[in-house]
N, C-alpha and C. Protein backbone atom coordinates (compact mmCIF):
# COMPACT_ATOMS: atom_id res chain seq x y z
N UNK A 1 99.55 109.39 128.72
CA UNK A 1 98.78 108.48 127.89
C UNK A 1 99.60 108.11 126.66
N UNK A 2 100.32 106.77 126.01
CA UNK A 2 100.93 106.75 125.39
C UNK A 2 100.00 106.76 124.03
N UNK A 3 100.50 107.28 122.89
CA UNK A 3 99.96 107.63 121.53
C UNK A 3 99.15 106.35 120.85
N UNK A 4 98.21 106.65 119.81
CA UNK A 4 98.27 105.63 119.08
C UNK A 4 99.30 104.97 117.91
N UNK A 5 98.62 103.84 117.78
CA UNK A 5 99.47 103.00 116.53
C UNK A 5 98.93 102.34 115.83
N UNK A 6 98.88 102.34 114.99
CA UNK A 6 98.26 101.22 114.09
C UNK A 6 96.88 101.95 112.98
N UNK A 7 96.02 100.84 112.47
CA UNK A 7 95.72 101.35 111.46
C UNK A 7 94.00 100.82 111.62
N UNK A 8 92.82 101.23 112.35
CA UNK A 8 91.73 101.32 112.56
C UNK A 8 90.69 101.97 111.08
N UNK A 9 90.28 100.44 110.81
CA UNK A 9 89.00 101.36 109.77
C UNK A 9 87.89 101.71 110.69
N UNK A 10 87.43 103.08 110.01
CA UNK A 10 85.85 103.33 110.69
C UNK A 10 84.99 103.18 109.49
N UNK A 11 85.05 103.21 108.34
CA UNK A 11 83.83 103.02 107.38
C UNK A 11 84.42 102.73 105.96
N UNK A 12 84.13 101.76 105.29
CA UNK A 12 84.36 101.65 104.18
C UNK A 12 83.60 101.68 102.99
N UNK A 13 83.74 102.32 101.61
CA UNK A 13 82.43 102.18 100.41
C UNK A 13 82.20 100.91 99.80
N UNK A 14 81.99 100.02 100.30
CA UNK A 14 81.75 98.71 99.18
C UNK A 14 81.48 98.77 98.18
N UNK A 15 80.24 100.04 97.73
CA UNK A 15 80.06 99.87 96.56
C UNK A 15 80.72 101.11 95.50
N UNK A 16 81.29 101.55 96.08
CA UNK A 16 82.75 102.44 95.32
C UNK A 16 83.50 101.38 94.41
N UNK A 17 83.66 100.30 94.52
CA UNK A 17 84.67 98.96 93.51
C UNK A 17 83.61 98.35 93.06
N UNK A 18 82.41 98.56 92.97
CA UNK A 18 81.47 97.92 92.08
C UNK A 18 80.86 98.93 90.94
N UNK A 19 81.01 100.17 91.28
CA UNK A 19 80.29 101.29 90.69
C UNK A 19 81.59 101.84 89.81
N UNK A 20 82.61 101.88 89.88
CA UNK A 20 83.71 102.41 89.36
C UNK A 20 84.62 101.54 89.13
N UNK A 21 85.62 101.73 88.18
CA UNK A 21 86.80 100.94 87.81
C UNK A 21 88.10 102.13 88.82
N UNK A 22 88.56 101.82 89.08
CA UNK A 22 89.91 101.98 90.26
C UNK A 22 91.22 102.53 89.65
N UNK A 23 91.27 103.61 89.23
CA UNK A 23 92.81 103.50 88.41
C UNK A 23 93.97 104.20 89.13
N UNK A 24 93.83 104.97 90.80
CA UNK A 24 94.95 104.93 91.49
C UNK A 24 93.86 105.46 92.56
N UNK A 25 94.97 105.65 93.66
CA UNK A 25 94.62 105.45 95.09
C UNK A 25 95.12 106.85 95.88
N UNK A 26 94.71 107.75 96.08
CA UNK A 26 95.55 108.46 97.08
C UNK A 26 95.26 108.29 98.65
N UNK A 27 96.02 108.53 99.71
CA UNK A 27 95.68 108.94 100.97
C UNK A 27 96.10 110.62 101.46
N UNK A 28 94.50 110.72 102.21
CA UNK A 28 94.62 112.39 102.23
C UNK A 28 94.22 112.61 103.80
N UNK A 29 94.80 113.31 104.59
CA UNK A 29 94.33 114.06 105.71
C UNK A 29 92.91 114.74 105.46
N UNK A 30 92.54 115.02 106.80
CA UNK A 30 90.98 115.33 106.66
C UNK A 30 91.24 116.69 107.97
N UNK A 31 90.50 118.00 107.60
CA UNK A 31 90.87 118.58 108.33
C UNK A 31 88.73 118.36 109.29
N UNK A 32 89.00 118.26 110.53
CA UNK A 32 87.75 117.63 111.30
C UNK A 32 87.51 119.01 112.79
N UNK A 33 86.62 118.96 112.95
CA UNK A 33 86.34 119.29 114.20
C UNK A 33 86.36 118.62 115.20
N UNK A 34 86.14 118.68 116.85
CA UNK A 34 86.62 118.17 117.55
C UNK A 34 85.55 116.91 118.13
N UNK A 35 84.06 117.73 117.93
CA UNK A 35 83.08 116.90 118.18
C UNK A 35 83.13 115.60 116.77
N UNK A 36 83.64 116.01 115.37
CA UNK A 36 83.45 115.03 114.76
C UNK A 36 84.69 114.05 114.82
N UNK A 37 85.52 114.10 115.25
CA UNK A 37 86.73 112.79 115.39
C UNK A 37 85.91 112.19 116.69
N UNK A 38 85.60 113.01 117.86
CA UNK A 38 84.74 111.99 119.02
C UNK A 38 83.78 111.06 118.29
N UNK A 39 82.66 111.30 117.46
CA UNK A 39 82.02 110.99 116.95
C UNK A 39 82.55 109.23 115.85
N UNK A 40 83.56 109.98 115.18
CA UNK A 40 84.41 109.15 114.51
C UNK A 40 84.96 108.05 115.28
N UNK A 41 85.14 108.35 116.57
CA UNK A 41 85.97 107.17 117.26
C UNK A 41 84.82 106.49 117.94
N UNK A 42 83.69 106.43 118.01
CA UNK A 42 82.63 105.76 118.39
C UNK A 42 81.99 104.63 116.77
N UNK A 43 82.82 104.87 115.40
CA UNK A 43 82.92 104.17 114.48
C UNK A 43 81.14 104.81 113.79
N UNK A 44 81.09 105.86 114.04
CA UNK A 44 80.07 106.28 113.23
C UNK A 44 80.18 107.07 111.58
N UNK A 45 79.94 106.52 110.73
CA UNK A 45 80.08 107.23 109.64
C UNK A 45 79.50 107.09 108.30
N UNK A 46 79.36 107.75 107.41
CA UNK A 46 78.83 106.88 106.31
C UNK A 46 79.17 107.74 105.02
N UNK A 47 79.26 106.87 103.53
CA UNK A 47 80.30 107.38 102.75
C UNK A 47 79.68 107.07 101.42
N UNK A 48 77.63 106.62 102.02
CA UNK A 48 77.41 106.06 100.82
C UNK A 48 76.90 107.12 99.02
N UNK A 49 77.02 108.63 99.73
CA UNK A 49 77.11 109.44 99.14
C UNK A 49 78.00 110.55 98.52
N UNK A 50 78.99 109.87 98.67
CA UNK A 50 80.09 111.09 99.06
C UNK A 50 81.56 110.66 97.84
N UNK A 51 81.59 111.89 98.04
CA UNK A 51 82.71 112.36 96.39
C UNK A 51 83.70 113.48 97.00
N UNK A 52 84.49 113.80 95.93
CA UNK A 52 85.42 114.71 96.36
C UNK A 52 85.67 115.85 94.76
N UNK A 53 85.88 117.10 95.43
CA UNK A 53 85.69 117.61 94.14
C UNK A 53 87.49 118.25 94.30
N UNK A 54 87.80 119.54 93.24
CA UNK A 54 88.77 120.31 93.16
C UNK A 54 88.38 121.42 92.80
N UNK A 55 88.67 122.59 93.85
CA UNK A 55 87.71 123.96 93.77
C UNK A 55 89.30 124.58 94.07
N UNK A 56 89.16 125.36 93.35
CA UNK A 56 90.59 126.83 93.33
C UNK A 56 91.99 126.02 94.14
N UNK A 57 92.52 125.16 93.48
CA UNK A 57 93.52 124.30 93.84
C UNK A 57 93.46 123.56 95.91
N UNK A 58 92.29 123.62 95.63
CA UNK A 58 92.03 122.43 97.32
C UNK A 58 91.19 121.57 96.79
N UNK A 59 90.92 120.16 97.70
CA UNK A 59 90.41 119.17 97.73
C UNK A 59 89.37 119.10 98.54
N UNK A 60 88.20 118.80 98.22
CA UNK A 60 87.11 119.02 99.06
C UNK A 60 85.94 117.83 99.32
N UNK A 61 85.86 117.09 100.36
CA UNK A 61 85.19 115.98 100.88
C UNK A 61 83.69 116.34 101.09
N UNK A 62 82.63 115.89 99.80
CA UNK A 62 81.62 116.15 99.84
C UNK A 62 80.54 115.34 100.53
N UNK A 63 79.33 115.62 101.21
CA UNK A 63 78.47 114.61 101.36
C UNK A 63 79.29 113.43 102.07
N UNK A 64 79.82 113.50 102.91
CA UNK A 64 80.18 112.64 104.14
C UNK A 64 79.73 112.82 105.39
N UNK A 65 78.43 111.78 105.61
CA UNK A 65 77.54 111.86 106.78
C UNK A 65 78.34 111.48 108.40
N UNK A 66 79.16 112.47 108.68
CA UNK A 66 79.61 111.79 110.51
C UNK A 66 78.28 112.84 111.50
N UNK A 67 77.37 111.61 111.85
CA UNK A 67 76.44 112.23 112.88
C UNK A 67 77.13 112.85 113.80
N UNK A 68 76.65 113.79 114.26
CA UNK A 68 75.97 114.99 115.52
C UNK A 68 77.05 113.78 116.74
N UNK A 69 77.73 114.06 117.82
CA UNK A 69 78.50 113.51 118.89
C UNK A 69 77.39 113.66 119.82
N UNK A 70 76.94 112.66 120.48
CA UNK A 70 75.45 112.23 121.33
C UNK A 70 75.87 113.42 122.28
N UNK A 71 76.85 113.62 123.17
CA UNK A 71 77.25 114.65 124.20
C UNK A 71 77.60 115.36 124.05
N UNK A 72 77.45 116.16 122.93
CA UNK A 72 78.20 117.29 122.30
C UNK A 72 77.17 118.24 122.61
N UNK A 73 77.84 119.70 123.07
CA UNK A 73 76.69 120.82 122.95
C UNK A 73 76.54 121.54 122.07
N UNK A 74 76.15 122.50 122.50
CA UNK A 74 76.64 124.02 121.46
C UNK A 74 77.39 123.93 120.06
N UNK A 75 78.44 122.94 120.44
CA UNK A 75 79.80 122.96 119.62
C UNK A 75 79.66 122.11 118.78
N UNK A 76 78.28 121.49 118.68
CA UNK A 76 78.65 120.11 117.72
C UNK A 76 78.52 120.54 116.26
N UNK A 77 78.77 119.94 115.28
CA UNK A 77 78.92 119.84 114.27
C UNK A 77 77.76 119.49 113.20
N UNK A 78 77.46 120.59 112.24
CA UNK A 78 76.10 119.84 111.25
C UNK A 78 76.82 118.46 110.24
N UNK A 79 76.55 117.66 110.06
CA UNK A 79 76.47 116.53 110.13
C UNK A 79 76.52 115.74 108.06
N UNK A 80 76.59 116.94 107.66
CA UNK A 80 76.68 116.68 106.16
C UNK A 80 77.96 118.07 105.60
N UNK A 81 78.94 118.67 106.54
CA UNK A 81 79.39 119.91 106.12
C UNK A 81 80.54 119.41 105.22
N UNK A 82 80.84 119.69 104.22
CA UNK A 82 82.26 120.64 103.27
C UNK A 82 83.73 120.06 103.98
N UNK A 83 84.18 118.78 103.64
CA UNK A 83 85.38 118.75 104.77
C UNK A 83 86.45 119.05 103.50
N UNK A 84 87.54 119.52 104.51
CA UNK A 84 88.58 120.23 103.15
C UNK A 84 89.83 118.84 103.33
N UNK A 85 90.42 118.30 102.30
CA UNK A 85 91.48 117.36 102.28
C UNK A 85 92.79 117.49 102.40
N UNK A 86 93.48 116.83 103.15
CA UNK A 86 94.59 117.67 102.88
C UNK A 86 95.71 116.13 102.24
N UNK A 87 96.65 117.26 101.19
CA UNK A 87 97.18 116.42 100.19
C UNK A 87 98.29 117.78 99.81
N UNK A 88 99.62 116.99 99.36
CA UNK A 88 100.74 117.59 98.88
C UNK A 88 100.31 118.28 97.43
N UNK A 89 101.15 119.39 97.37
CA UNK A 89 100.57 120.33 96.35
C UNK A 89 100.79 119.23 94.73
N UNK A 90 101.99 118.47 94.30
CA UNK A 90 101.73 118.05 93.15
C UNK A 90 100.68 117.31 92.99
N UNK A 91 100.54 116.16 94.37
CA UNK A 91 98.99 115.13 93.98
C UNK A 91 98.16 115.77 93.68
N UNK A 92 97.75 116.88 93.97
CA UNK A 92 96.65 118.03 94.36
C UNK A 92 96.79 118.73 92.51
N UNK A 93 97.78 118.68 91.98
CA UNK A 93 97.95 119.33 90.61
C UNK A 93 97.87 118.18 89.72
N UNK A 94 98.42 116.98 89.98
CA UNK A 94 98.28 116.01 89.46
C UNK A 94 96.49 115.48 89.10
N UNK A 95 95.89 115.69 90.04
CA UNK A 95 94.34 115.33 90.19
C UNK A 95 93.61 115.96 88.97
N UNK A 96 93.76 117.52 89.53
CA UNK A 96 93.44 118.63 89.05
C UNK A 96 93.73 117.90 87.31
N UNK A 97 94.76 118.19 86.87
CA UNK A 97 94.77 117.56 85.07
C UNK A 97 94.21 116.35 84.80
N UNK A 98 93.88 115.17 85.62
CA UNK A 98 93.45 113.79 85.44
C UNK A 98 91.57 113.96 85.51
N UNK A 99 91.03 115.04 86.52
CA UNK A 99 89.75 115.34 86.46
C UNK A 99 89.25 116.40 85.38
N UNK A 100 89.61 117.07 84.96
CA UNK A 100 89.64 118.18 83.83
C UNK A 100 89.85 117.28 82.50
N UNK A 101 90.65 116.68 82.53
CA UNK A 101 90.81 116.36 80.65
C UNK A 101 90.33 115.19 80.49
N UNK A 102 90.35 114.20 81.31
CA UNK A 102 89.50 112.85 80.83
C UNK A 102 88.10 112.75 81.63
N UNK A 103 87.94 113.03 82.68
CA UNK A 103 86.37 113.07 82.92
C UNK A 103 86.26 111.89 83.89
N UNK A 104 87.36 112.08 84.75
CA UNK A 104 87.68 110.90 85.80
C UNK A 104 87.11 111.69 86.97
N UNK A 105 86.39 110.43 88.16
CA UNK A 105 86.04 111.26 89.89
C UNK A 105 86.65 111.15 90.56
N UNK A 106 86.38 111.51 91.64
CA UNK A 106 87.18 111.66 93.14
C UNK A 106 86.53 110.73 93.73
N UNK A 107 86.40 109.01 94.56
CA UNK A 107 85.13 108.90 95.22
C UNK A 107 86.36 108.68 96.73
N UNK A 108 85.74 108.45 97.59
CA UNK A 108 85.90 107.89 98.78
C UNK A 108 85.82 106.97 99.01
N UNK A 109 87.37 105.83 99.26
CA UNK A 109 87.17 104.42 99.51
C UNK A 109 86.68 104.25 101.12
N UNK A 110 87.92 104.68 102.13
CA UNK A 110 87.69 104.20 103.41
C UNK A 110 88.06 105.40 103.97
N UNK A 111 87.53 105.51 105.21
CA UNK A 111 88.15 106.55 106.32
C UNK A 111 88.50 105.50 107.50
N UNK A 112 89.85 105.85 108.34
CA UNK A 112 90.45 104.92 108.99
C UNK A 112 91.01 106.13 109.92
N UNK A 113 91.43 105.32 111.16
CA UNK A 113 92.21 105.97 112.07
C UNK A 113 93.79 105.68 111.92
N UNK A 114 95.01 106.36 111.30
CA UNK A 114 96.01 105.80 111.44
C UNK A 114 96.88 106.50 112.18
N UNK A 115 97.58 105.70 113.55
CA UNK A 115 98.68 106.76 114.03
C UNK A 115 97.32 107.74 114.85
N UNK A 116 96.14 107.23 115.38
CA UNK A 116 95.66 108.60 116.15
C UNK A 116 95.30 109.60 114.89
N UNK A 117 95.25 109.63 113.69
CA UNK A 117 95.24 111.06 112.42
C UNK A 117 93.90 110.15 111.62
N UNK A 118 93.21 110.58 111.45
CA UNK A 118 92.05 110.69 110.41
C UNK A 118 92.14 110.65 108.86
N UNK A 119 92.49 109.65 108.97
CA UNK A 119 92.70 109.58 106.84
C UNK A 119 91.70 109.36 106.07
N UNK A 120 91.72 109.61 104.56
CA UNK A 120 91.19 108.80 104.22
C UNK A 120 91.53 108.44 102.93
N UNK A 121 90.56 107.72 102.31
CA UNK A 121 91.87 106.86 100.75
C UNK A 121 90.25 107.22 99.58
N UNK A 122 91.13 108.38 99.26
CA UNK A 122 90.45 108.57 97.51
C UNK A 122 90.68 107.68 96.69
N UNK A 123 89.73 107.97 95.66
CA UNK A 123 90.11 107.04 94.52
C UNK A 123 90.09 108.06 93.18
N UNK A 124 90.85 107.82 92.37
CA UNK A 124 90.61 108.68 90.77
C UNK A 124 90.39 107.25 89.70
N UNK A 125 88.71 108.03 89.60
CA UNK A 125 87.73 106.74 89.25
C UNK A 125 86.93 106.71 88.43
N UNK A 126 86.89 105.90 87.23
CA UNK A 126 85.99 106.15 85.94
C UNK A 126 84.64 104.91 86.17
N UNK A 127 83.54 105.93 85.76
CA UNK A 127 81.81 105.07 86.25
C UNK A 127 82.49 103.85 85.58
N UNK A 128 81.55 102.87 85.56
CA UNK A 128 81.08 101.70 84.87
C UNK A 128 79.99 101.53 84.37
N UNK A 129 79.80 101.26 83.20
CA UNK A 129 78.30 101.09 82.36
C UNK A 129 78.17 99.67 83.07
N UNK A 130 76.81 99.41 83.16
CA UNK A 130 75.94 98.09 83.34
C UNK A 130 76.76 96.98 83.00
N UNK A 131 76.81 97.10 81.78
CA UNK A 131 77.13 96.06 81.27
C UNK A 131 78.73 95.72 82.11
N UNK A 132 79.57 96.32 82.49
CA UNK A 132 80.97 96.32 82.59
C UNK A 132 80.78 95.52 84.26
N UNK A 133 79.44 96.06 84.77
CA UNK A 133 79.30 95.39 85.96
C UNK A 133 78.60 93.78 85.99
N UNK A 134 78.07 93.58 85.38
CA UNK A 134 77.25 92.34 84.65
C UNK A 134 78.85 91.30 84.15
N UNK A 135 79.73 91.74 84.07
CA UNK A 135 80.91 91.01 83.36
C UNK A 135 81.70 90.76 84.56
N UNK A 136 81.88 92.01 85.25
CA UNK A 136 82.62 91.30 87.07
C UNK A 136 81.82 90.45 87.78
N UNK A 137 80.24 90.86 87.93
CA UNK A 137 80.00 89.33 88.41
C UNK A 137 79.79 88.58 88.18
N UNK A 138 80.04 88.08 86.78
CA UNK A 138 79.95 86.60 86.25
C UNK A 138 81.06 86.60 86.21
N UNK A 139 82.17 86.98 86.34
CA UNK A 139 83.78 86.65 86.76
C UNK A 139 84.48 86.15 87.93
N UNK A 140 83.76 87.06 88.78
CA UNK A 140 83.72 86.86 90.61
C UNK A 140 83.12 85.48 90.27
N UNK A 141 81.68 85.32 90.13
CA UNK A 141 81.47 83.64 90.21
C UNK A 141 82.13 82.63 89.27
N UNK A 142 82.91 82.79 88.11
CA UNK A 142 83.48 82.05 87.83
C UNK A 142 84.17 81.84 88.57
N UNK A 143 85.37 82.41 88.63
CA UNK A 143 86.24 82.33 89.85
C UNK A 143 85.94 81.61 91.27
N UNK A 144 84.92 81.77 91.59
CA UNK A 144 84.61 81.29 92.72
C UNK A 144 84.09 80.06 92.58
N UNK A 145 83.39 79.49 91.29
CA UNK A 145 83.47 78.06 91.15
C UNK A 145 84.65 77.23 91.02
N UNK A 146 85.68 77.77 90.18
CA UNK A 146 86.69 77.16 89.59
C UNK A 146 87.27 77.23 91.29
N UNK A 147 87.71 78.20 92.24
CA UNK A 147 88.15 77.83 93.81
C UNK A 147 87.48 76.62 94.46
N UNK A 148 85.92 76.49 94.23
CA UNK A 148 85.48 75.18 95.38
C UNK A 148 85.86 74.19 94.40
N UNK A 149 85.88 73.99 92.90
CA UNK A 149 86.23 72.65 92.48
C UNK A 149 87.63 72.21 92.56
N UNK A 150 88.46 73.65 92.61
CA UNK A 150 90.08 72.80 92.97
C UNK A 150 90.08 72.69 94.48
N UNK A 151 89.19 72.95 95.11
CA UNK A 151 89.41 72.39 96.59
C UNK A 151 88.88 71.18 97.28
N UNK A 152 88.07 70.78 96.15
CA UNK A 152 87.36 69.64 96.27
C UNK A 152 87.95 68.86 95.65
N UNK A 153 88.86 68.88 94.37
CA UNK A 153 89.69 67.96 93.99
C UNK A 153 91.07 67.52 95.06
N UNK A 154 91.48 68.87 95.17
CA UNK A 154 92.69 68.77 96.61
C UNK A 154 92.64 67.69 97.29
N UNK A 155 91.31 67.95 97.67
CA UNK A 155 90.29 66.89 99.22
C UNK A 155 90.27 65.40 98.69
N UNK A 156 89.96 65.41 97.44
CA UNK A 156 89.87 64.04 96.64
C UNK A 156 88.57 63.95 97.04
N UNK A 157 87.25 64.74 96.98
CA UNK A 157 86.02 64.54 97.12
C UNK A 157 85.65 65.17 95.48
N UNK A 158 86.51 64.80 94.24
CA UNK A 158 85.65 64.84 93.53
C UNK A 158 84.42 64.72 92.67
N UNK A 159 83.52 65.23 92.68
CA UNK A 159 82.44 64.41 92.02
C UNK A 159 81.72 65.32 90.86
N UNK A 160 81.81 64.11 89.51
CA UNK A 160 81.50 65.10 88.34
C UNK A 160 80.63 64.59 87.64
């Protein structure tokens, strides 16, 4: 059976970039059971609760719902458990001082299949007050007016 390739999302947080400002990105291995990657490759997952903490120098994937594998027996998996991350020891020390002294989170952008391996892409991420969200989307729609009127000028269907 030749390997995989390439780069398969199974779930992404949409509202992880609305709820937080973004100030870097890691990608981390996920250590999984066998019923939950089956599960995973049927594109089941959900991430709308889920954080990552730093407990005695490991990384730990909280509140990430991959349901129960429909054909799974005995062996299947409870369905909200503790997944541990895996990440090179400086990112992992690096985190560790960026969550401790400024009061930054861990959230969970996407989990993806890459290469056949189970990733997924943290974020080290400061909330947003209301207001900070109230200012992106009247930005997003500016923006998005100022796009249809230069495309309508392009067209020469201006009308003002």
């Amino acid at each position: 059976m030749p390997k995989e390739r390439g780069h398969k999302v199974i779930v992404s947080n949409r509202k992880a970039r609305h709820d937080y400002s973004i100030l870097d990105t890691y990608e981390a291995g996920l250590v999984l059971v066998g019923t939950e990657v089956k599960s995973l490759r049927e594109g089941r997952a959900s991430l709308a609760d889920a954080f990552a903490t730093v407990d005695d120098g490991e990384v730990w994937l909280r509140n990430v719902h991959i349901p129960e594998y429909v054909q799974g027996t005995w062996t299947n998996h409870t369905p909200r458990r503790t997944r541990k991350l895996l990440l090179h020891r400086q990112e992992i020390e690096k985190l560790i001082g960026k969550t401790k002294e400024s009061g930054l989170s861990l959230v969970p952008l996407s989990m993806y299949f890459k290469d056949g391996k189970v990733k997924v892409e943290i974020a080290l991420a400061k909330g947003k007050k209301s207001y900070d969200k109230r200012q992106d989307i009247a930005k997003r729609d500016a923006e998005r007016t100022i796009s249809r009127a230069m495309g309508r000028a392009l067209k020469g269907r201006y009308n003002d």
